[in-house]
PDB file of N, CA and C in Angstrom:
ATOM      1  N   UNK A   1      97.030  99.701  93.724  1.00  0.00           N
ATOM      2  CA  UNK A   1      96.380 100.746  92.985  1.00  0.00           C
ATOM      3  C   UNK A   1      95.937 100.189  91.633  1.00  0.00           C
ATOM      4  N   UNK A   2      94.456 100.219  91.348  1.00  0.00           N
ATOM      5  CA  UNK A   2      94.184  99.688  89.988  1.00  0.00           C
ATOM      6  C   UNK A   2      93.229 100.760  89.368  1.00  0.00           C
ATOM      7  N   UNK A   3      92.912 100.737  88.467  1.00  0.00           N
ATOM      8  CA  UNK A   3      92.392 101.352  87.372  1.00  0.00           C
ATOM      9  C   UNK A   3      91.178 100.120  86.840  1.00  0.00           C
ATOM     10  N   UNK A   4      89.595  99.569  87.120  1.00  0.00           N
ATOM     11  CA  UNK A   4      88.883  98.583  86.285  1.00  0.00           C
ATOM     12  C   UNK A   4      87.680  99.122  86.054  1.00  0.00           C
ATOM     13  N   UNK A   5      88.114  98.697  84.787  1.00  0.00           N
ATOM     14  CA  UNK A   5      87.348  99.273  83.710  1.00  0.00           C
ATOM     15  C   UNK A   5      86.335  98.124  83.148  1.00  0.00           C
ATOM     16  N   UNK A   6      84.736  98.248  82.677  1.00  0.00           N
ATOM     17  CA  UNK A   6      84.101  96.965  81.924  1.00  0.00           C
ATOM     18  C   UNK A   6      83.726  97.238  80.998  1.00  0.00           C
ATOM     19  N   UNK A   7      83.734  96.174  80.260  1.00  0.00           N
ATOM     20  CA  UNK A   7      83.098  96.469  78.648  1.00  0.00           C
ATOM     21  C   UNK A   7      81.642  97.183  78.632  1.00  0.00           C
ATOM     22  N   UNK A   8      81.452  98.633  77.708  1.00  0.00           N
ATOM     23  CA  UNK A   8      80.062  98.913  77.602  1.00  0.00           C
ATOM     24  C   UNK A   8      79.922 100.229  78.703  1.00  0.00           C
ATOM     25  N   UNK A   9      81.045 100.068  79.664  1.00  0.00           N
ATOM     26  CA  UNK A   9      81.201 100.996  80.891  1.00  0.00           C
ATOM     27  C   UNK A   9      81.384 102.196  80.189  1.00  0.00           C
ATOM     28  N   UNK A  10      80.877 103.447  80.674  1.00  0.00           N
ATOM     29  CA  UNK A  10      80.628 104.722  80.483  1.00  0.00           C
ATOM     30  C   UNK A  10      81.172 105.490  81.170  1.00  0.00           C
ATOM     31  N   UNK A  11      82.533 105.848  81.023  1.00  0.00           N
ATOM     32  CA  UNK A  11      83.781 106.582  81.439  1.00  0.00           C
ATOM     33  C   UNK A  11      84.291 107.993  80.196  1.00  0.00           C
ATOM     34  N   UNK A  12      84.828 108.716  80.687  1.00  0.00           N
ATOM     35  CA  UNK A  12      84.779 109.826  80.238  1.00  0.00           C
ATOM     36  C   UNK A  12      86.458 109.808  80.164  1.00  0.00           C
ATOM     37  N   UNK A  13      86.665 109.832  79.070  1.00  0.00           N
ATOM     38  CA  UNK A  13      88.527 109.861  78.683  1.00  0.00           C
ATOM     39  C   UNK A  13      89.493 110.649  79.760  1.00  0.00           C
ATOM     40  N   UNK A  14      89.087 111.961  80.126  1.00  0.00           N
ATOM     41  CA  UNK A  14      89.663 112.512  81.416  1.00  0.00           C
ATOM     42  C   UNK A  14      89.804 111.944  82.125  1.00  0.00           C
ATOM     43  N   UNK A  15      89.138 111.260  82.711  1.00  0.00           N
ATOM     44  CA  UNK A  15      88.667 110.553  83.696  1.00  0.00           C
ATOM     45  C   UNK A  15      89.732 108.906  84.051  1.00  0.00           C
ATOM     46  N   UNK A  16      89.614 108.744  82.992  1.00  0.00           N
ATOM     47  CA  UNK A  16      90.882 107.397  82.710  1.00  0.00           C
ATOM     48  C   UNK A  16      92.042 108.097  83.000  1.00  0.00           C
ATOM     49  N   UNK A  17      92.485 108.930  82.080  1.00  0.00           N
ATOM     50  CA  UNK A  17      94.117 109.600  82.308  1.00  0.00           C
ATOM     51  C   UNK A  17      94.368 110.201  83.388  1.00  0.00           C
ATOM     52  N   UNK A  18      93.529 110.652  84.127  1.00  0.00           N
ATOM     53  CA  UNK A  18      93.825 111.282  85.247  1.00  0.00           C
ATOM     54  C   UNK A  18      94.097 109.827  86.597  1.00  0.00           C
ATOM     55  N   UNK A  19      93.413 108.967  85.897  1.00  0.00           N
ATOM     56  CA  UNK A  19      93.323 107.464  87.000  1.00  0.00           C
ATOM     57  C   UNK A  19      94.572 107.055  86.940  1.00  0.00           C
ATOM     58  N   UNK A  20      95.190 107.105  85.434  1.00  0.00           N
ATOM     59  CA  UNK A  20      96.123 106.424  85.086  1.00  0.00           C
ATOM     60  C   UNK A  20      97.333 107.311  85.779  1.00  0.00           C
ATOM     61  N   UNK A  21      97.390 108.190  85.732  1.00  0.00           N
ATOM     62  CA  UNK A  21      98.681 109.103  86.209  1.00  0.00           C
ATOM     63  C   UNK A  21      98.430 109.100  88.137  1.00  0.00           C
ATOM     64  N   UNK A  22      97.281 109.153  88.511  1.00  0.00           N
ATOM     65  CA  UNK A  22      96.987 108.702  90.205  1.00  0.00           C
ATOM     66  C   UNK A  22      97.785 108.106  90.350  1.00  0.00           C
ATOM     67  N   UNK A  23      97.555 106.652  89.555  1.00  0.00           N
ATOM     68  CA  UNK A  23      98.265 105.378  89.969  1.00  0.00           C
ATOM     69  C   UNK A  23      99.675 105.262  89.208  1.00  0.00           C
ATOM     70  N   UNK A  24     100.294 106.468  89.098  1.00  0.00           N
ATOM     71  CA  UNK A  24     101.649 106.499  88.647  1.00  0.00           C
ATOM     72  C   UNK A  24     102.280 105.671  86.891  1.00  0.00           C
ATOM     73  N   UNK A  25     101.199 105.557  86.349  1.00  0.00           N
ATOM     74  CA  UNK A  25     101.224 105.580  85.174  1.00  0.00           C
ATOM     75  C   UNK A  25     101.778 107.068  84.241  1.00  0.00           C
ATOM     76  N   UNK A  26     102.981 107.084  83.688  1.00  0.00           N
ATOM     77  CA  UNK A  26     103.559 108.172  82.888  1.00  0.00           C
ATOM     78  C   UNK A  26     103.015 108.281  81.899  1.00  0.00           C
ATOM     79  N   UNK A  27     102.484 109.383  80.848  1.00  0.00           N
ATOM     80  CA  UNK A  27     101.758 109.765  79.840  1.00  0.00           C
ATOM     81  C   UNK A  27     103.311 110.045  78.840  1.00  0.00           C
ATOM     82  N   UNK A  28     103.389 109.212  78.116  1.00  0.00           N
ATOM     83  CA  UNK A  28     104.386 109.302  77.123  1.00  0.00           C
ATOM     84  C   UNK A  28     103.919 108.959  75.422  1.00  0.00           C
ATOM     85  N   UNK A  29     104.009 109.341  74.826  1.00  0.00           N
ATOM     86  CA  UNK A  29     103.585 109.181  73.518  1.00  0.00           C
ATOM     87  C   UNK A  29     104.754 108.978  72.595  1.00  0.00           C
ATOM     88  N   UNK A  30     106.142 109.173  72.405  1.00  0.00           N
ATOM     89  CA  UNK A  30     107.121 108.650  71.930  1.00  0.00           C
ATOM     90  C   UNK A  30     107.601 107.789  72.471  1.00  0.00           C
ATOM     91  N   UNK A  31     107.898 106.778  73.531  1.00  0.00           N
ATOM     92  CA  UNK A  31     108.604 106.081  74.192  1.00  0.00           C
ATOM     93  C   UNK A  31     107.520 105.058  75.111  1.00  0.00           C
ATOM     94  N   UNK A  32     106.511 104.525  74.053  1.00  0.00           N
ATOM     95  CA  UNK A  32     105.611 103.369  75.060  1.00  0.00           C
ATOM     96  C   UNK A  32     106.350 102.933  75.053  1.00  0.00           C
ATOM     97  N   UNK A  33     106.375 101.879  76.298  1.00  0.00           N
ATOM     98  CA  UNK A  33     106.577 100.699  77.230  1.00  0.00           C
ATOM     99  C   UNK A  33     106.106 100.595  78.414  1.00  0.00           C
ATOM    100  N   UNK A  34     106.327  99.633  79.427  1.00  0.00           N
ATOM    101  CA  UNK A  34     105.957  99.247  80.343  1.00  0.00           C
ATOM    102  C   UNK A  34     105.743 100.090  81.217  1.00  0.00           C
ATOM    103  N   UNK A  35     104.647 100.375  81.858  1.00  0.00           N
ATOM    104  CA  UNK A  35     104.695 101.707  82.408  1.00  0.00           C
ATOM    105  C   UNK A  35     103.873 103.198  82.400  1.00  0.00           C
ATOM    106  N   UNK A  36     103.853 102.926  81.210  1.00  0.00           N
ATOM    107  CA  UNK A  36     103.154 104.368  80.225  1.00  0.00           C
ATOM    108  C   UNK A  36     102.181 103.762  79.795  1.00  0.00           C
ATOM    109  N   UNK A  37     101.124 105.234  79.148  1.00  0.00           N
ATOM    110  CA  UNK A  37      99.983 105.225  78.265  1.00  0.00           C
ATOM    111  C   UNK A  37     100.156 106.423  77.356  1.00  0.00           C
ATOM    112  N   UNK A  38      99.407 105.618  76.505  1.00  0.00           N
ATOM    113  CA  UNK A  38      99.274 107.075  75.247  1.00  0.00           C
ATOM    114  C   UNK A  38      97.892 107.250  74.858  1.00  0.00           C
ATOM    115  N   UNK A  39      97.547 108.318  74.215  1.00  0.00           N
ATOM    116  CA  UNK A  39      96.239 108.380  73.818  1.00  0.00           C
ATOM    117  C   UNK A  39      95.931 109.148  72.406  1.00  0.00           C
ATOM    118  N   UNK A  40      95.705 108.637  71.603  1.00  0.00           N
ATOM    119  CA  UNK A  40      95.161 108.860  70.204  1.00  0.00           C
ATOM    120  C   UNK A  40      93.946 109.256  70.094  1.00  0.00           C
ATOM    121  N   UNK A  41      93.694 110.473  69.512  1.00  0.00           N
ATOM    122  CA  UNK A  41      92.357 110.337  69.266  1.00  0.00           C
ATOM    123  C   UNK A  41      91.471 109.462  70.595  1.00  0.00           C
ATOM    124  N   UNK A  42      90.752 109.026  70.246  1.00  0.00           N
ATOM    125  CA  UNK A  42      89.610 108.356  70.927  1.00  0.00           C
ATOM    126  C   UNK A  42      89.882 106.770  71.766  1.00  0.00           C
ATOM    127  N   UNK A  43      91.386 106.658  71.093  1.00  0.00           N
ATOM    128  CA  UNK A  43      91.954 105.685  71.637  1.00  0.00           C
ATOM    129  C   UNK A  43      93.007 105.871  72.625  1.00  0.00           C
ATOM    130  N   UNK A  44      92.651 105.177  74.286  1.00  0.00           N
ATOM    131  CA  UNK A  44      93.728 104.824  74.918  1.00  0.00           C
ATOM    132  C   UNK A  44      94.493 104.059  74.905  1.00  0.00           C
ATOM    133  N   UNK A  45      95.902 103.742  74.672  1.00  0.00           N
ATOM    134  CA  UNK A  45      96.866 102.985  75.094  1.00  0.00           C
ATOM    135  C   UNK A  45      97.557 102.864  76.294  1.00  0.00           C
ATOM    136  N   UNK A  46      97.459 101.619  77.562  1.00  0.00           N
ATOM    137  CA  UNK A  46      97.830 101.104  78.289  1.00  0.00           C
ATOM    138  C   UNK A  46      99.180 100.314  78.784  1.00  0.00           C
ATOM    139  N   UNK A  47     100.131 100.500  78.523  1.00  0.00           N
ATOM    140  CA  UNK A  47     101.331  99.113  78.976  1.00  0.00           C
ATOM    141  C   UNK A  47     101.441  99.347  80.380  1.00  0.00           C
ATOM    142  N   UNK A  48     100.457  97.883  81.086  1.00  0.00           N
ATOM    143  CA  UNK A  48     100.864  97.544  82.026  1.00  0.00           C
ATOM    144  C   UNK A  48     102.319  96.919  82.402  1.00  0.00           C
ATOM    145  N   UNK A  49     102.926  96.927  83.578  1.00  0.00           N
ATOM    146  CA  UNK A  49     103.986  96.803  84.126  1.00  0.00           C
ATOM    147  C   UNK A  49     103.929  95.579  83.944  1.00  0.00           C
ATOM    148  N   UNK A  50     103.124  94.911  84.073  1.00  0.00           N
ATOM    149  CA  UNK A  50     102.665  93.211  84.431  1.00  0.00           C
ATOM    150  C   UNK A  50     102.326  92.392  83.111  1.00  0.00           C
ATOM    151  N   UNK A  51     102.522  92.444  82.080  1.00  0.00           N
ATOM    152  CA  UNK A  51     102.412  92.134  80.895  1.00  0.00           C
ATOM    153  C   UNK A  51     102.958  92.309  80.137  1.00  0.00           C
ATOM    154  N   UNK A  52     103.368  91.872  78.784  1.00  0.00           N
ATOM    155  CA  UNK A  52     104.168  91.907  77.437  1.00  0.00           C
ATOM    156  C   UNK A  52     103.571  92.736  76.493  1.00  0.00           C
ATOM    157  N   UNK A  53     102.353  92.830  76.502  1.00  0.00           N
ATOM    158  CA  UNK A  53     101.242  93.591  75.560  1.00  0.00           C
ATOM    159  C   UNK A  53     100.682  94.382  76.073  1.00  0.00           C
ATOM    160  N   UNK A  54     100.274  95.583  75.204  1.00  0.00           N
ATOM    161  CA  UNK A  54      99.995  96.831  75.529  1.00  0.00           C
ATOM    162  C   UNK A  54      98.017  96.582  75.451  1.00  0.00           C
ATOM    163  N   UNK A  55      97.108  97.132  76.128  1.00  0.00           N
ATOM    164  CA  UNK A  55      95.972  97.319  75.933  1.00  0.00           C
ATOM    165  C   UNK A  55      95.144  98.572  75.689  1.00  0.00           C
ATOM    166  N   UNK A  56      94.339  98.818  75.133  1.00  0.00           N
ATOM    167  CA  UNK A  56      93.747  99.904  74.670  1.00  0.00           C
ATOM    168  C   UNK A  56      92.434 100.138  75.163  1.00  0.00           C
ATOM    169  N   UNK A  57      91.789 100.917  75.266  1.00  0.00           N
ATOM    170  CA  UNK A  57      90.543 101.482  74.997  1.00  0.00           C
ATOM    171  C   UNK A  57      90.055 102.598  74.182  1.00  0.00           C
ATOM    172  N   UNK A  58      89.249 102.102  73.567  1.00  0.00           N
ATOM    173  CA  UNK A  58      88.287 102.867  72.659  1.00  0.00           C
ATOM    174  C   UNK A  58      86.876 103.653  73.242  1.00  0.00           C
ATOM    175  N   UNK A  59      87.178 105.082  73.404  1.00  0.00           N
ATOM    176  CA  UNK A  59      85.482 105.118  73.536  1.00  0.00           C
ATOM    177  C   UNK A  59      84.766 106.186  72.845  1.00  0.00           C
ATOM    178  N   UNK A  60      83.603 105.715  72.608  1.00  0.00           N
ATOM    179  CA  UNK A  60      82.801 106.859  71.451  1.00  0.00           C
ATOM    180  C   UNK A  60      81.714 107.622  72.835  1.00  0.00           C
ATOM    181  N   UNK A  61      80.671 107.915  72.472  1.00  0.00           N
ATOM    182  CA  UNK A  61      79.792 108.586  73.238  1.00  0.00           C
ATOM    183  C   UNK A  61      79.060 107.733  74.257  1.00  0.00           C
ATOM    184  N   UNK A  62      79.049 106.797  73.562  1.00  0.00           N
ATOM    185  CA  UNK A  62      78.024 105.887  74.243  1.00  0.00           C
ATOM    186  C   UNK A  62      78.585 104.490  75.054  1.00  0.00           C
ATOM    187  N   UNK A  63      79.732 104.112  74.714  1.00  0.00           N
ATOM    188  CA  UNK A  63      79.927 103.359  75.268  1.00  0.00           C
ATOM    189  C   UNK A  63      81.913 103.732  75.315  1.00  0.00           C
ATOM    190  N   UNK A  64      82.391 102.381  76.223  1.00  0.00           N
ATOM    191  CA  UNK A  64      84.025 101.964  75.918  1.00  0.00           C
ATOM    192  C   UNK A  64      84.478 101.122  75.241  1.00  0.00           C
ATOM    193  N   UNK A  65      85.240 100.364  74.937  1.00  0.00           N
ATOM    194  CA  UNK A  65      85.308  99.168  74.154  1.00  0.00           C
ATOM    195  C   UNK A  65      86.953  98.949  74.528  1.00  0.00           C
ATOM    196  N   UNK A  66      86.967  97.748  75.439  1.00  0.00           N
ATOM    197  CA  UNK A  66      88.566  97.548  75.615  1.00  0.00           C
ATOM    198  C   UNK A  66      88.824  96.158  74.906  1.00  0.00           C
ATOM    199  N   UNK A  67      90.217  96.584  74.430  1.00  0.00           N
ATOM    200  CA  UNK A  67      90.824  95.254  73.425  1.00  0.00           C
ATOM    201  C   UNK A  67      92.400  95.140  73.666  1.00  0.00           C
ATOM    202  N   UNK A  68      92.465  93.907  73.326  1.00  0.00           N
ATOM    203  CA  UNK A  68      94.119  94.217  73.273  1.00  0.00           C
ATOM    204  C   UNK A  68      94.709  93.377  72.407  1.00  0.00           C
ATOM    205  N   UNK A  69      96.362  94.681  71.866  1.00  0.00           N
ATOM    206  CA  UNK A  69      96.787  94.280  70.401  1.00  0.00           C
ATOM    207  C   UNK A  69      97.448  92.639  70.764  1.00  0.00           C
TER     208      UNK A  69
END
């Protein structure tokens, strides 16, 4: 089960969180880690299971913008 996303890609924030919880991703906002996402404002936060670092996406109207801390 994956969730891929591309830079510039035109996704609608619902649309992510609802992907993310499909694929058994927990929506937690006090207790990131591995596992969970959070979402700020306009920013998603990601911690994949499979990694040390958490990844984000940003998106405004027009586009997404994924980075990671």
């Amino acid at each position: 089960m994956l969730l891929l996303l591309e830079k510039g890609q035109r996704v609608r924030r619902d649309d992510i969180t609802r992907r993310l919880v499909e694929i058994l991703y927990e929506r937690n906002d006090a207790d990131f880690r591995r596992g969970t996402f959070r979402v700020r404002g306009d920013v998603i936060e990601v911690f994949p299971l499979t990694t040390r670092m958490p990844t984000a996406s940003s998106s405004s109207a027009t586009k997404s913008t994924l980075f990671h801390k």
